[in-house]
N, C-alpha and C. Protein backbone atom coordinates (compact mmCIF):
# COMPACT_ATOMS: atom_id res chain seq x y z
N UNK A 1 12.58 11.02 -22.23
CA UNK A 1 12.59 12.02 -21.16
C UNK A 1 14.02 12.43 -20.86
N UNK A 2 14.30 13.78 -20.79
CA UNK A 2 15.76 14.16 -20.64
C UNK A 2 16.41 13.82 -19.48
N UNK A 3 17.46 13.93 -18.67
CA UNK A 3 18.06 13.94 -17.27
C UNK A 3 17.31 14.83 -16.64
N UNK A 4 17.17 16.00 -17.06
CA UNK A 4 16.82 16.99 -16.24
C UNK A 4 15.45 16.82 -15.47
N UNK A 5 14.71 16.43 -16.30
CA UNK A 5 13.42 15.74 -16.17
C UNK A 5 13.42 14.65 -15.00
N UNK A 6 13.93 13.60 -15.24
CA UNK A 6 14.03 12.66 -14.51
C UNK A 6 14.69 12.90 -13.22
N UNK A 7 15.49 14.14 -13.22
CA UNK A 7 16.16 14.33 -11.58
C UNK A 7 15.18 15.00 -10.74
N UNK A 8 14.19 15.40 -11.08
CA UNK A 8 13.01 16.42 -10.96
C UNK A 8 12.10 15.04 -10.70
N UNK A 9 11.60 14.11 -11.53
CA UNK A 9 10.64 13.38 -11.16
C UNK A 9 11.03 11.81 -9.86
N UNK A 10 12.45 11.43 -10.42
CA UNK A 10 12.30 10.42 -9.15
C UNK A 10 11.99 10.78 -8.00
N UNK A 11 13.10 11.88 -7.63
CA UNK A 11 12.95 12.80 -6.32
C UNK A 11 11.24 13.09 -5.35
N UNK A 12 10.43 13.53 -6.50
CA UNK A 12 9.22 13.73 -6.52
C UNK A 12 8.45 12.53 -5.95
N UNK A 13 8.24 11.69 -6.97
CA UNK A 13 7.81 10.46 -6.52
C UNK A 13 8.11 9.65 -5.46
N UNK A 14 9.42 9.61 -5.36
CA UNK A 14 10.20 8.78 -4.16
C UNK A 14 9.74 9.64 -2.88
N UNK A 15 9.20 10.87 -2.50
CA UNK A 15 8.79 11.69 -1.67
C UNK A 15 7.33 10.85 -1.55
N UNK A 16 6.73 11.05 -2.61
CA UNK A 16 5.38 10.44 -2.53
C UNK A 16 4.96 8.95 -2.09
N UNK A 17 6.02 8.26 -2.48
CA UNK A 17 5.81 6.79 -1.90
C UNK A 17 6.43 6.95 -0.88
N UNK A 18 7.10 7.22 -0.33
CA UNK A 18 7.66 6.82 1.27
C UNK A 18 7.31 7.82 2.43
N UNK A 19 6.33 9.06 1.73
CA UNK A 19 5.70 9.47 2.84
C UNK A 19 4.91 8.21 3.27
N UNK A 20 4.57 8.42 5.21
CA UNK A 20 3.64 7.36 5.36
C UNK A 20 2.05 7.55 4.99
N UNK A 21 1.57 6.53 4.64
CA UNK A 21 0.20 6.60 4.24
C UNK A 21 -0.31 5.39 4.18
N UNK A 22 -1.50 4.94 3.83
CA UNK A 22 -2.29 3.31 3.92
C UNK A 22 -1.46 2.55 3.46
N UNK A 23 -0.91 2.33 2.16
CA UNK A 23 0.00 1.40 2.30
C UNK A 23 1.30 1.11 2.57
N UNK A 24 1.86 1.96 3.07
CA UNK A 24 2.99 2.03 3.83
C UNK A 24 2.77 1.58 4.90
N UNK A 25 1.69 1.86 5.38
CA UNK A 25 1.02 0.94 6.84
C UNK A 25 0.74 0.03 7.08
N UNK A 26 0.41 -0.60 5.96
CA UNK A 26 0.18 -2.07 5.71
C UNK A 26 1.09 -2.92 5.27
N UNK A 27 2.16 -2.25 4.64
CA UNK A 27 3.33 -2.68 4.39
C UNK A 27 4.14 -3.29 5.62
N UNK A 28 4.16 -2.42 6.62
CA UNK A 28 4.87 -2.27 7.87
C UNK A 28 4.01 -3.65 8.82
N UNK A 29 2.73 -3.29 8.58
CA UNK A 29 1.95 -4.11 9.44
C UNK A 29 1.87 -5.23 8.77
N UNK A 30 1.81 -5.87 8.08
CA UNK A 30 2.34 -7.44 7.56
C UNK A 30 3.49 -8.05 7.77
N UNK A 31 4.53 -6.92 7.54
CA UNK A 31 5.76 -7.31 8.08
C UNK A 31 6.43 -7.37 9.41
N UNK A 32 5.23 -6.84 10.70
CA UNK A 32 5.35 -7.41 11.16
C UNK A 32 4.48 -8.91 11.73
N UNK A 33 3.98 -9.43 11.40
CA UNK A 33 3.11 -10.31 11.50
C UNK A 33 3.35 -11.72 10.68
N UNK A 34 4.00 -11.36 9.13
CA UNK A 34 3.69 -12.17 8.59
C UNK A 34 5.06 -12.42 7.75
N UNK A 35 6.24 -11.07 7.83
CA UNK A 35 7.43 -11.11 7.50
C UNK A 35 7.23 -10.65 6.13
N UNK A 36 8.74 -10.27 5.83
CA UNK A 36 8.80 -9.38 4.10
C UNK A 36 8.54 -10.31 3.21
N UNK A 37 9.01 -11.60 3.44
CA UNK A 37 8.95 -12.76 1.73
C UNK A 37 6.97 -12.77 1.58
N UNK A 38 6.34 -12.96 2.98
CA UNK A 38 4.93 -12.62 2.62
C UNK A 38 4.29 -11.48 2.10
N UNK A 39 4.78 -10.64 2.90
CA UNK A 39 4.10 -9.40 2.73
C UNK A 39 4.30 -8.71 0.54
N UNK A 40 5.44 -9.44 0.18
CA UNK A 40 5.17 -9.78 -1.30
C UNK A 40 4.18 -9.76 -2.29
N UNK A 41 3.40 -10.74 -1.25
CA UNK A 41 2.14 -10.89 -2.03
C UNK A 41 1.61 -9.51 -1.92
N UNK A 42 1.17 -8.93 -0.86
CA UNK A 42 0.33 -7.58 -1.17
C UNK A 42 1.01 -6.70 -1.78
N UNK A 43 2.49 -6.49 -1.49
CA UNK A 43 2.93 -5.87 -2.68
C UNK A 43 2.50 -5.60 -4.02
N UNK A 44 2.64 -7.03 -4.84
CA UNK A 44 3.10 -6.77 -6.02
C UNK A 44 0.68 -6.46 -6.46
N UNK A 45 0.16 -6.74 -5.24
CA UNK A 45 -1.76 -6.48 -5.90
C UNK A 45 -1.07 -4.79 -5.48
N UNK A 46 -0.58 -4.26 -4.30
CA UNK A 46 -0.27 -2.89 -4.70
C UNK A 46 0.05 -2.16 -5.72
N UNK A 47 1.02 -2.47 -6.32
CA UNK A 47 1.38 -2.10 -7.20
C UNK A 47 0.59 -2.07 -8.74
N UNK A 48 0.36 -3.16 -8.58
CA UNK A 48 -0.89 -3.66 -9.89
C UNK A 48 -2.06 -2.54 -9.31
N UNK A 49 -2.58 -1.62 -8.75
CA UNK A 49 -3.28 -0.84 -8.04
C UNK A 49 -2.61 0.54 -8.61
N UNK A 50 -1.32 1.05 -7.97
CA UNK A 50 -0.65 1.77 -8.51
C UNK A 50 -0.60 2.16 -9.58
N UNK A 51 -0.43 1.00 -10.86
CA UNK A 51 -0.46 1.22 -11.97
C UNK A 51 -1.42 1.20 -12.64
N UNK A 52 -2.61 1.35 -12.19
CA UNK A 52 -3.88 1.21 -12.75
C UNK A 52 -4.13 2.76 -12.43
N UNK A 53 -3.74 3.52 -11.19
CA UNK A 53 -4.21 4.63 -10.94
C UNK A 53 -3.62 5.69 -12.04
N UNK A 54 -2.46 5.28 -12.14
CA UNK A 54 -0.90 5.84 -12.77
C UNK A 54 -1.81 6.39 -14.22
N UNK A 55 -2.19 5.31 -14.91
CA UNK A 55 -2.29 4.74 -16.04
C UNK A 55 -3.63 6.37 -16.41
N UNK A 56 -5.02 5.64 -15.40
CA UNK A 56 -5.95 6.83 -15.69
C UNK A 56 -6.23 7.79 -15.27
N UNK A 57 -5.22 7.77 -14.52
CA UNK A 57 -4.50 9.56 -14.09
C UNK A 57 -4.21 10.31 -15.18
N UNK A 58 -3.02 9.48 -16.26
CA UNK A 58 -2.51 9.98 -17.73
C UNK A 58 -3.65 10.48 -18.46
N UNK A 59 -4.59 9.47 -18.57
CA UNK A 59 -5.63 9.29 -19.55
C UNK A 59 -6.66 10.20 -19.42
N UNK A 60 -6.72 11.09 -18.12
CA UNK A 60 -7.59 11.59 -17.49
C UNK A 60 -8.46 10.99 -16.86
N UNK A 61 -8.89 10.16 -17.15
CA UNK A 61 -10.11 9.53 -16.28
C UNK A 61 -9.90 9.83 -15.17
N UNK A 62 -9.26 9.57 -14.20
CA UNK A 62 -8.95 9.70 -12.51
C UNK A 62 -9.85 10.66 -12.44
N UNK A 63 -9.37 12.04 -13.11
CA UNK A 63 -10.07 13.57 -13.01
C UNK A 63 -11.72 13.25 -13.18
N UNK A 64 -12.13 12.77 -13.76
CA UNK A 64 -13.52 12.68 -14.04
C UNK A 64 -14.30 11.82 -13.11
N UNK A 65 -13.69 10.75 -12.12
CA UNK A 65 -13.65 9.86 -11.14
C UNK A 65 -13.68 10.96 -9.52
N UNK A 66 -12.55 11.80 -9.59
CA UNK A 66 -12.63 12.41 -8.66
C UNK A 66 -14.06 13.52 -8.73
N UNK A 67 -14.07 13.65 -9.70
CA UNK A 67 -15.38 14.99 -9.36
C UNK A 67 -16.10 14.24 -9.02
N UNK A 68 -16.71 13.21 -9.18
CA UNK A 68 -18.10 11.90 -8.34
C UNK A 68 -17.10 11.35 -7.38
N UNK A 69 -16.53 11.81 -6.03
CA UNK A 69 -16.43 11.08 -4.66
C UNK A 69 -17.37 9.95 -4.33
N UNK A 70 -18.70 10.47 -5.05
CA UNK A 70 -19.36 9.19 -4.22
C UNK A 70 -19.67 7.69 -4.74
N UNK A 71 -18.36 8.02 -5.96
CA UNK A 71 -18.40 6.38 -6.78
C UNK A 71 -17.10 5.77 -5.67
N UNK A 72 -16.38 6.37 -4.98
CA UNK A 72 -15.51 5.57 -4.24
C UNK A 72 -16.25 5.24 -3.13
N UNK A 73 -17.10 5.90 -2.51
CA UNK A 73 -17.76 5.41 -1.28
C UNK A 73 -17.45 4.59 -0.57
N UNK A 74 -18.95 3.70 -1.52
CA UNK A 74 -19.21 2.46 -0.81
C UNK A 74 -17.89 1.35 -0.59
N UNK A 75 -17.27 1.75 -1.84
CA UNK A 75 -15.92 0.74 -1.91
C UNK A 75 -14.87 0.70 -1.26
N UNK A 76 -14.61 2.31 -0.91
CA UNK A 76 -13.81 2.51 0.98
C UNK A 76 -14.49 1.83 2.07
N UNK A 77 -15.77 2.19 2.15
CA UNK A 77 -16.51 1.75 3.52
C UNK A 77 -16.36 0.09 3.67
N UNK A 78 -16.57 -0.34 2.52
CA UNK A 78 -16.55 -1.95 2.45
C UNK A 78 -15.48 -2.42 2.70
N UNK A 79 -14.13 -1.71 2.27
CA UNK A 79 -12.56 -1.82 2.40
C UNK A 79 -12.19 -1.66 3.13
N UNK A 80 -12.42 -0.47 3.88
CA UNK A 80 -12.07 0.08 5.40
C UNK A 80 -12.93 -0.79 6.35
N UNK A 81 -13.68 -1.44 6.61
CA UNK A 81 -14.55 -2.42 7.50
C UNK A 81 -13.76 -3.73 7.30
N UNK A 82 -13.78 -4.20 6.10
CA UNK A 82 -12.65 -5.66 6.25
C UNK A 82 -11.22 -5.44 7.25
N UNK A 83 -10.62 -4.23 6.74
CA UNK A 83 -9.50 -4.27 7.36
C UNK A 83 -9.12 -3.71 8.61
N UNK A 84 -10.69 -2.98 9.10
CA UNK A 84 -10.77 -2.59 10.85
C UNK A 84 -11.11 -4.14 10.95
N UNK A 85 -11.98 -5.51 10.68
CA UNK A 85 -12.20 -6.74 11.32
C UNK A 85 -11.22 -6.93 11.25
N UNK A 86 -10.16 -7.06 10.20
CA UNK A 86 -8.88 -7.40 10.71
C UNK A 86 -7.45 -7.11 11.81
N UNK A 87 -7.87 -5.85 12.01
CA UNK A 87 -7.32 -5.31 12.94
C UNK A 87 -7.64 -5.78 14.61
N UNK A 88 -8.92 -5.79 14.56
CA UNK A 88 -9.49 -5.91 15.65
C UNK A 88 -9.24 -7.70 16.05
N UNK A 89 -9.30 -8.40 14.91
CA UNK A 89 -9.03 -10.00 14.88
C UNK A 89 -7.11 -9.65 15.37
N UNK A 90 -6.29 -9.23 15.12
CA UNK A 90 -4.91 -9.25 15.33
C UNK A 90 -4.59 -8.36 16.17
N UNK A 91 -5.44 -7.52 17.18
CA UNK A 91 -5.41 -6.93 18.42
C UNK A 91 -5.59 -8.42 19.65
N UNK A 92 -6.55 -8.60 19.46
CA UNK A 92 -6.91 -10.06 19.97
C UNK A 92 -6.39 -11.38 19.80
N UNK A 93 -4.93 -10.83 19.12
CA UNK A 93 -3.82 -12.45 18.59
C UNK A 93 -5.22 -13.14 18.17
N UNK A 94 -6.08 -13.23 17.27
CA UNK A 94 -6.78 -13.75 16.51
C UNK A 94 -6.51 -13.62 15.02
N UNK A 95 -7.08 -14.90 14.23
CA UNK A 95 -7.89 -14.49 12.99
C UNK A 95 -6.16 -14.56 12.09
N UNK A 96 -6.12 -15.12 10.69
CA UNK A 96 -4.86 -15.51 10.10
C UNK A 96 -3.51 -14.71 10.22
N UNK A 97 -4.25 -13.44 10.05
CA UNK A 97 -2.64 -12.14 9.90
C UNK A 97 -2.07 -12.58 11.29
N UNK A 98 -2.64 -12.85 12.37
CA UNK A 98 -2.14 -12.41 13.71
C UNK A 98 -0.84 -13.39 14.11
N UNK A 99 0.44 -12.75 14.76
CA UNK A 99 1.26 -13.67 14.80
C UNK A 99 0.72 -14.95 15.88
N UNK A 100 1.39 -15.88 15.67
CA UNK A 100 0.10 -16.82 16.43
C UNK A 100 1.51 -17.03 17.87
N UNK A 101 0.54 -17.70 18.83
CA UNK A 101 1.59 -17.38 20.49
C UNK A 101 1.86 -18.88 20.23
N UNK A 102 1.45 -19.98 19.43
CA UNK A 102 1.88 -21.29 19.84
C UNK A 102 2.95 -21.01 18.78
N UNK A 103 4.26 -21.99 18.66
CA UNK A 103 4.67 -22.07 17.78
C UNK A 103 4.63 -23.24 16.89
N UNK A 104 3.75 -23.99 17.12
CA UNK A 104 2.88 -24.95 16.42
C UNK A 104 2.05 -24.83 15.44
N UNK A 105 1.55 -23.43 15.53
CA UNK A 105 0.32 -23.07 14.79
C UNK A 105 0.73 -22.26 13.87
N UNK A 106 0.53 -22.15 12.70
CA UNK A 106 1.16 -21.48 11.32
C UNK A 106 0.13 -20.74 10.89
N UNK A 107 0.26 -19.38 9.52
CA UNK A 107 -0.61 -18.63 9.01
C UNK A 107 -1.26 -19.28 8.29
N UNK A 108 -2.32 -19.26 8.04
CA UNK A 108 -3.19 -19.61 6.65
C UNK A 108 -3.21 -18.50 5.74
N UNK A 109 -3.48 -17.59 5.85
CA UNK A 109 -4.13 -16.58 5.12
C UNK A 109 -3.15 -16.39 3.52
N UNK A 110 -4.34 -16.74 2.42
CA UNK A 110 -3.70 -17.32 1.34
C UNK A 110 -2.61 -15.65 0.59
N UNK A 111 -2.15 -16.20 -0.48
CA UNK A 111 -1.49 -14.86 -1.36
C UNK A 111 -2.46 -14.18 -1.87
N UNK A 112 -3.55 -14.50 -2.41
CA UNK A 112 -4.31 -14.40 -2.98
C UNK A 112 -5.34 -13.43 -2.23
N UNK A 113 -5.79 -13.67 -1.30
CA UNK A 113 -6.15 -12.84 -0.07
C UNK A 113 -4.86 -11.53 0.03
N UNK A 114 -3.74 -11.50 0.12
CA UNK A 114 -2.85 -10.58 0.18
C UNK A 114 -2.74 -9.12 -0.65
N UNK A 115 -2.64 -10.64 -2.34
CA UNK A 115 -2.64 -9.38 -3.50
C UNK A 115 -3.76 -8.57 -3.19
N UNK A 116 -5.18 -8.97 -3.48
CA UNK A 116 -6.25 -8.04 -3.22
C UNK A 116 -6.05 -7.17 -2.22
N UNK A 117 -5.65 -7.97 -1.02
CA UNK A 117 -5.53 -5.98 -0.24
C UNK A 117 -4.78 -5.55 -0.50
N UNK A 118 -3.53 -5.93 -1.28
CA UNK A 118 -3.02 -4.73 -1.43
C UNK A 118 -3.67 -4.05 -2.49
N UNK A 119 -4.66 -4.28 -3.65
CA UNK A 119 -4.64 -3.80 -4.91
C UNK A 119 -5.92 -3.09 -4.36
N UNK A 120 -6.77 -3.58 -3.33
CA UNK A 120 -7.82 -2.59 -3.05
C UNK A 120 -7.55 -1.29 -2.09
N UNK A 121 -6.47 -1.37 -1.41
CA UNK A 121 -6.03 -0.22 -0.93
C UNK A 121 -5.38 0.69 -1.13
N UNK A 122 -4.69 0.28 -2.97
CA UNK A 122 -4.46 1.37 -3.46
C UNK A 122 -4.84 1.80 -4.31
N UNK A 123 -5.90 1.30 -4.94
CA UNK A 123 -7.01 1.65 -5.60
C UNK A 123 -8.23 1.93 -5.14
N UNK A 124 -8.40 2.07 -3.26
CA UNK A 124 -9.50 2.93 -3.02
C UNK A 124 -9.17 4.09 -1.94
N UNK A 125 -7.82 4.42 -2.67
CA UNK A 125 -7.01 5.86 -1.63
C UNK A 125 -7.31 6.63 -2.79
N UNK A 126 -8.28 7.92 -2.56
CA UNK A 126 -8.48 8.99 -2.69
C UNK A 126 -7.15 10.05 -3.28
N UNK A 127 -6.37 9.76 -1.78
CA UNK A 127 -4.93 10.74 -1.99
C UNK A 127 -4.06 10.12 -2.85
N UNK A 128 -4.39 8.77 -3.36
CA UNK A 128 -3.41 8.26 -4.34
C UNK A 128 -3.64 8.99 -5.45
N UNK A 129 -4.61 8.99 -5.99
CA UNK A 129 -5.70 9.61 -7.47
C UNK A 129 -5.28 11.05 -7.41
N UNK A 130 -5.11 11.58 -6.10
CA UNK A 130 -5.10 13.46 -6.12
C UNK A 130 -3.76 13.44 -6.45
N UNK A 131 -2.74 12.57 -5.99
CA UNK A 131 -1.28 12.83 -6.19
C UNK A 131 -0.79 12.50 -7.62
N UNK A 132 -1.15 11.60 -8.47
CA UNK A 132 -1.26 10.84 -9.80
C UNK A 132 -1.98 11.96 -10.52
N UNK A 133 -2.99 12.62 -10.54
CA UNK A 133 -3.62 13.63 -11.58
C UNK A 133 -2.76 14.55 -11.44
N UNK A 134 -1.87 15.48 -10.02
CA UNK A 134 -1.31 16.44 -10.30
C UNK A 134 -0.26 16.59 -10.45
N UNK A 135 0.54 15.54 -10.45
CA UNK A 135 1.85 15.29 -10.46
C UNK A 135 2.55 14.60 -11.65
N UNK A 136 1.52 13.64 -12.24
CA UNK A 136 2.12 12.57 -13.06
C UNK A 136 2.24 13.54 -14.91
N UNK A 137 0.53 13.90 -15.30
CA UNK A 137 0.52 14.50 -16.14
C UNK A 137 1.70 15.78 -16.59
N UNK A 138 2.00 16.52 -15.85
CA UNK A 138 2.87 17.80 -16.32
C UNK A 138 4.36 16.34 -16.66
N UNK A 139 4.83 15.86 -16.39
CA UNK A 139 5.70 15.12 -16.88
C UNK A 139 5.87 13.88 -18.39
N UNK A 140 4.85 14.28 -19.30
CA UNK A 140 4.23 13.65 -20.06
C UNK A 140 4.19 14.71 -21.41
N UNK A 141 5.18 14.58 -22.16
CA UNK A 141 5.87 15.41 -23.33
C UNK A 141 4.41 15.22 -24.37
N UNK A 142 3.75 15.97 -24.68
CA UNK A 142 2.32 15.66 -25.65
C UNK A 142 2.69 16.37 -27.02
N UNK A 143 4.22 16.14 -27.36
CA UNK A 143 4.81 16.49 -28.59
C UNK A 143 5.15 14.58 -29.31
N UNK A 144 5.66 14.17 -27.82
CA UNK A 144 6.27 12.75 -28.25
C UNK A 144 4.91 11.47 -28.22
N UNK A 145 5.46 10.50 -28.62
CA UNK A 145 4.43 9.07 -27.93
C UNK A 145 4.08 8.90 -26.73
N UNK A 146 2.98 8.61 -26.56
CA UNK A 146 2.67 8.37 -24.96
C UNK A 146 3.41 7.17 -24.15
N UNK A 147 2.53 6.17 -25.10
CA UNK A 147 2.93 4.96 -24.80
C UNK A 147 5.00 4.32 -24.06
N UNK A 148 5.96 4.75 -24.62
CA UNK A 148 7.21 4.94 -24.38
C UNK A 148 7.28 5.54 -23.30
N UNK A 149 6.61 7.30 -23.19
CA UNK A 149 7.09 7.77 -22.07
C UNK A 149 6.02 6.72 -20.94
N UNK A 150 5.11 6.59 -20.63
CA UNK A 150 4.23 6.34 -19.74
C UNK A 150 5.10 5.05 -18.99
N UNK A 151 5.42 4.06 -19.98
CA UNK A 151 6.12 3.15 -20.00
C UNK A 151 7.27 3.27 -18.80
N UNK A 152 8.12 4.56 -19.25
CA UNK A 152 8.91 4.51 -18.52
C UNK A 152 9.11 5.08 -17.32
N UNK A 153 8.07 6.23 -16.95
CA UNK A 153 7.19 6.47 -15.59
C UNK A 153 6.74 5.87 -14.86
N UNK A 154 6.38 4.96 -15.31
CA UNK A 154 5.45 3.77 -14.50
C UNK A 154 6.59 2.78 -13.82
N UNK A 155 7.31 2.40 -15.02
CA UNK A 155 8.66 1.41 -14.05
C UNK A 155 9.08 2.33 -12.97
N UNK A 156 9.38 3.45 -13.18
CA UNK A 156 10.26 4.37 -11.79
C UNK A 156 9.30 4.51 -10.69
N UNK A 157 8.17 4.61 -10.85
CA UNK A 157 6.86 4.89 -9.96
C UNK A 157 6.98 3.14 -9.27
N UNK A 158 6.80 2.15 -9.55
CA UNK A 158 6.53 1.19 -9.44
C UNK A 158 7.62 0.66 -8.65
N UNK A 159 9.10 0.36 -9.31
CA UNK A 159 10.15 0.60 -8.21
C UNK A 159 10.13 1.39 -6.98
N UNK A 160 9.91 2.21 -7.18
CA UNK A 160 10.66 3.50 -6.05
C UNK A 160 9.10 3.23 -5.09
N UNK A 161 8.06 2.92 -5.25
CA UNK A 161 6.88 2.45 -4.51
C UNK A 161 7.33 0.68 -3.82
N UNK A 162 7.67 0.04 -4.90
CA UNK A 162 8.75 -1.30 -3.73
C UNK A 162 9.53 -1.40 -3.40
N UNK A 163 10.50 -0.31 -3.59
CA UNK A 163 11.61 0.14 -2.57
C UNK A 163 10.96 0.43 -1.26
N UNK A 164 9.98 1.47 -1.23
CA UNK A 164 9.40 2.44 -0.27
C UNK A 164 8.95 0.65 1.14
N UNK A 165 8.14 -0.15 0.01
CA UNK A 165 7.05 -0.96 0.98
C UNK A 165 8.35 -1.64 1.83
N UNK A 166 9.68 -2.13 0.80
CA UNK A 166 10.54 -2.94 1.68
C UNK A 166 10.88 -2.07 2.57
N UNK A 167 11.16 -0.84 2.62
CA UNK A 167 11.74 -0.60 3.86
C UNK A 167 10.98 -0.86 4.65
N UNK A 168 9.67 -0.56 4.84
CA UNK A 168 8.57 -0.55 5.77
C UNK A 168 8.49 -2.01 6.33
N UNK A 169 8.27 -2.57 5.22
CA UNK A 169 8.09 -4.31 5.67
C UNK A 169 9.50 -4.56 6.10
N UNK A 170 10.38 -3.87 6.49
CA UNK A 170 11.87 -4.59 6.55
C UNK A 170 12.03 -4.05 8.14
N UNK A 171 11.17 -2.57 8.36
CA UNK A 171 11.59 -2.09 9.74
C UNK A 171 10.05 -2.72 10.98
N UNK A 172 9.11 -3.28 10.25
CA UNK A 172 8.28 -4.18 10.77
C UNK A 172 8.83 -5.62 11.18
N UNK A 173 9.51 -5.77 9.94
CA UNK A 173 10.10 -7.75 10.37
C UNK A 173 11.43 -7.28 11.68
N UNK A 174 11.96 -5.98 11.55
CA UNK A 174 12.98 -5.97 12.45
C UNK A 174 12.45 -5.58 13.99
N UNK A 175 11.15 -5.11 14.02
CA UNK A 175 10.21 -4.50 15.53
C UNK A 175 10.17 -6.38 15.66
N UNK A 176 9.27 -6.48 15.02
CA UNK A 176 8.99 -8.18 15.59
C UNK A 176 9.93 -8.64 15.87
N UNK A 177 10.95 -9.16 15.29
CA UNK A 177 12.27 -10.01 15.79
C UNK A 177 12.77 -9.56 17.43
N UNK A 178 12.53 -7.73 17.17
CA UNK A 178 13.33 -7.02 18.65
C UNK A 178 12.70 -7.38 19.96
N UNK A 179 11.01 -7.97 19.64
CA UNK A 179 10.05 -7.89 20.53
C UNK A 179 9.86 -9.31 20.58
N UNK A 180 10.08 -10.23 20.27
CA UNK A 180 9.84 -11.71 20.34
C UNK A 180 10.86 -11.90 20.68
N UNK A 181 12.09 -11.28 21.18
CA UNK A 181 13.68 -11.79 21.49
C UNK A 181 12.60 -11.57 22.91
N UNK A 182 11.88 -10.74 22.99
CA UNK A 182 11.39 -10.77 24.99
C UNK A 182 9.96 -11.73 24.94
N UNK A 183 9.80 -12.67 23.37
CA UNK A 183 8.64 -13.32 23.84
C UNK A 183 7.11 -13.04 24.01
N UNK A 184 7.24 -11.48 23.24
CA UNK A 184 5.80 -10.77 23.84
C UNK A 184 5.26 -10.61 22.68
N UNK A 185 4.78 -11.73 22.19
CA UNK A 185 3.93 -11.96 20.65
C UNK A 185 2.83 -11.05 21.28
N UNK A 186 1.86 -11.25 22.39
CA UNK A 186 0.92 -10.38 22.32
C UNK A 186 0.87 -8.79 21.95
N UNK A 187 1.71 -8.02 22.70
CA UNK A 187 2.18 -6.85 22.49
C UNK A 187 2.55 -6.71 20.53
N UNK A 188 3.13 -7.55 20.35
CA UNK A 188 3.58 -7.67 18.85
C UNK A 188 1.85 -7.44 17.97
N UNK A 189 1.09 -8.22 17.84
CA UNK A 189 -0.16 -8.80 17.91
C UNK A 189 -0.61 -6.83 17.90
N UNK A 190 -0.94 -6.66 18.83
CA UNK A 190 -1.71 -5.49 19.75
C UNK A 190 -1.39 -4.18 18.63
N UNK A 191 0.59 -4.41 18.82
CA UNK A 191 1.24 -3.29 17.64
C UNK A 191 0.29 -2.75 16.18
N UNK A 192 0.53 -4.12 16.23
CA UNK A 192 -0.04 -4.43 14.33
C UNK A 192 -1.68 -4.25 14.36
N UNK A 193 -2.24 -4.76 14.74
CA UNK A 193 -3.51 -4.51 15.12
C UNK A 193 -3.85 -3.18 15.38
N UNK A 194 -3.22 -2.43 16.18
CA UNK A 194 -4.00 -0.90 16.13
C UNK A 194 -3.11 -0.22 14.72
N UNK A 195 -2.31 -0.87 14.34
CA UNK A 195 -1.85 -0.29 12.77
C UNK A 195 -3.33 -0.38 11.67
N UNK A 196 -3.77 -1.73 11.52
CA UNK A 196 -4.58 -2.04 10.83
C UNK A 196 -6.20 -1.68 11.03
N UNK A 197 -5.77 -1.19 12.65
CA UNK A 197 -7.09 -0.57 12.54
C UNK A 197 -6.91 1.06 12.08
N UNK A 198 -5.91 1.27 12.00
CA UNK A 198 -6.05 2.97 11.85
C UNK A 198 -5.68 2.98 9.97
N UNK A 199 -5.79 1.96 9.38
CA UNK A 199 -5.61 2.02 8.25
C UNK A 199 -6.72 2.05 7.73
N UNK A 200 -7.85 0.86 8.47
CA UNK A 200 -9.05 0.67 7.83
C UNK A 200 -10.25 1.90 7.80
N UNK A 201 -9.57 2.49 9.49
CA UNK A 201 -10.51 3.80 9.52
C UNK A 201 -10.20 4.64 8.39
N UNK A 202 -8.73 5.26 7.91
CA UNK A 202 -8.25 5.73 7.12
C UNK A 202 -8.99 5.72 5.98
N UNK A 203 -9.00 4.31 5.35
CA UNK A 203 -9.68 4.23 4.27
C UNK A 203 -11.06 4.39 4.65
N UNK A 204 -11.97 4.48 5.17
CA UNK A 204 -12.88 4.41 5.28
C UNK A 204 -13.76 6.01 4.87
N UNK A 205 -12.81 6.76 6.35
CA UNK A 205 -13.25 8.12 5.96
C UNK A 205 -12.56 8.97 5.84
N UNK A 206 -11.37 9.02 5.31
CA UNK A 206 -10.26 10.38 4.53
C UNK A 206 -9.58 9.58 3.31
C-alpha cells in the first residue's frame, strides 16, 4: 500500500474507532470500575471481534449478513439484556463489575467473562459491519495479494482501535480515582451503571 494510501486510511479509521460508540463505552465503563490492566481482558475479545468483522467485510460476507438483519437479532437482544443486568447490578453497587464500598471485598468477575464481552459487542454492532463493508474494501488493491494487504490493514485497524479503548479506559480509571479521592464509590457505581445500561439498550435496539 503506498503513503498516499495509508495517510488517507489511518486518519479514516482512527475517526472510526474513537468516535464514541458500544465499545468505547464499555471501554470507559470498566475502567472505571475495574481499572485499565483489567479492562485488557475485554479488549483484546474486542478486538478478536474487530478482526473477524474486518476479515468478512473483505470477503464480502458482512454484505450478505447485512441484507438478513434478522440473523443478528436474537443475538443483540440476548447481548443487550446481559449487559442492561449488568448495568442495573452496578447501579445498585451490586453484582462483580461493581466497584465494591468495602475495601475488603475484591472483583471476581473472571477474564474470561471479559474477553467475551468484549468479542460479543463487537461482533453484534450492526454499525461496526456498515463501517467495515464501506470503508475497508475500496482500500484493497484487487491487482495485488490479498492476504499481505489485509494483513496489514488489520494491524492499523487493530492498533488504532487499542489506542482508541486506552484512552477511554484511561479517562474512566482517572473519573474514578477523581471521585473516590471524595469516597463516593456509590455515585462512581451509579456512573458506570447507567453507562452499561445505555450500552446494553444500544445493542439491543440500534
Amino acid at each position: 500500500m503506498s503513503l498516499a494510501m495509508l495517510s488517507v486510511f489511518v486518519p479514516t479509521f482512527f475517526f472510526v474507532s474513537v468516535t464514541p460508540g458500544m465499545c468505547m463505552t464499555l471501554a470507559m465503563t470498566l475502567g472505571i470500575t475495574l481499572g485499565v490492566k483489567r479492562t485488557l481482558w475485554m479488549m483484546w475479545g474486542e478486538m478478536l471481534g474487530v478482526a473477524l468483522v474486518a476479515v468478512l467485510a473483505v470477503l464480502g460476507v458482512a454484505a450478505v449478513l447485512l441484507t438478513y438483519p434478522g440473523f443478528f437479532q436474537v443475538f443483540k437482544w440476548v447481548g443487550g439484556a446481559y449487559l442492561f443486568y449488568i448495568g442495573v447490578q452496578m447501579w445498585q453497587s451490586r453484582g462483580r463489575m461493581a466497584i465494591p464500598e468495602s475495601a475488603a471485598v475484591r472483583q471476581t468477575v473472571s477474564a474470561w467473562q471479559l474477553f467475551v464481552q468484549g468479542f460479543v459487542t463487537a461482533v453484534a454492532n450492526p454499525k461496526g459491519w456498515a463501517f467495515h463493508v464501506a470503508l475497508l474494501p475500496p482500500f484493497i488493491n484487487q491487482q495485488q495479494p490479498l492476504v499481505p494487504q489485509l494483513a496489514l490493514l488489520l494491524s492499523i485497524i487493530l492498533l488504532l482501535e487499542l489506542i482508541c479503548m486506552l484512552i477511554y479506559a484511561g479517562g474512566g480509571k482517572a473519573l474514578r480515582m477523581f471521585l473516590q479521592h471524595a469516597h463516593n464509590v456509590r455515585l462512581l457505581n451509579r456512573i458506570a451503571g447507567s453507562l452499561m445500561l445505555g450500552v446494553g439498550v444500544w445493542l439491543a435496539f440500534f
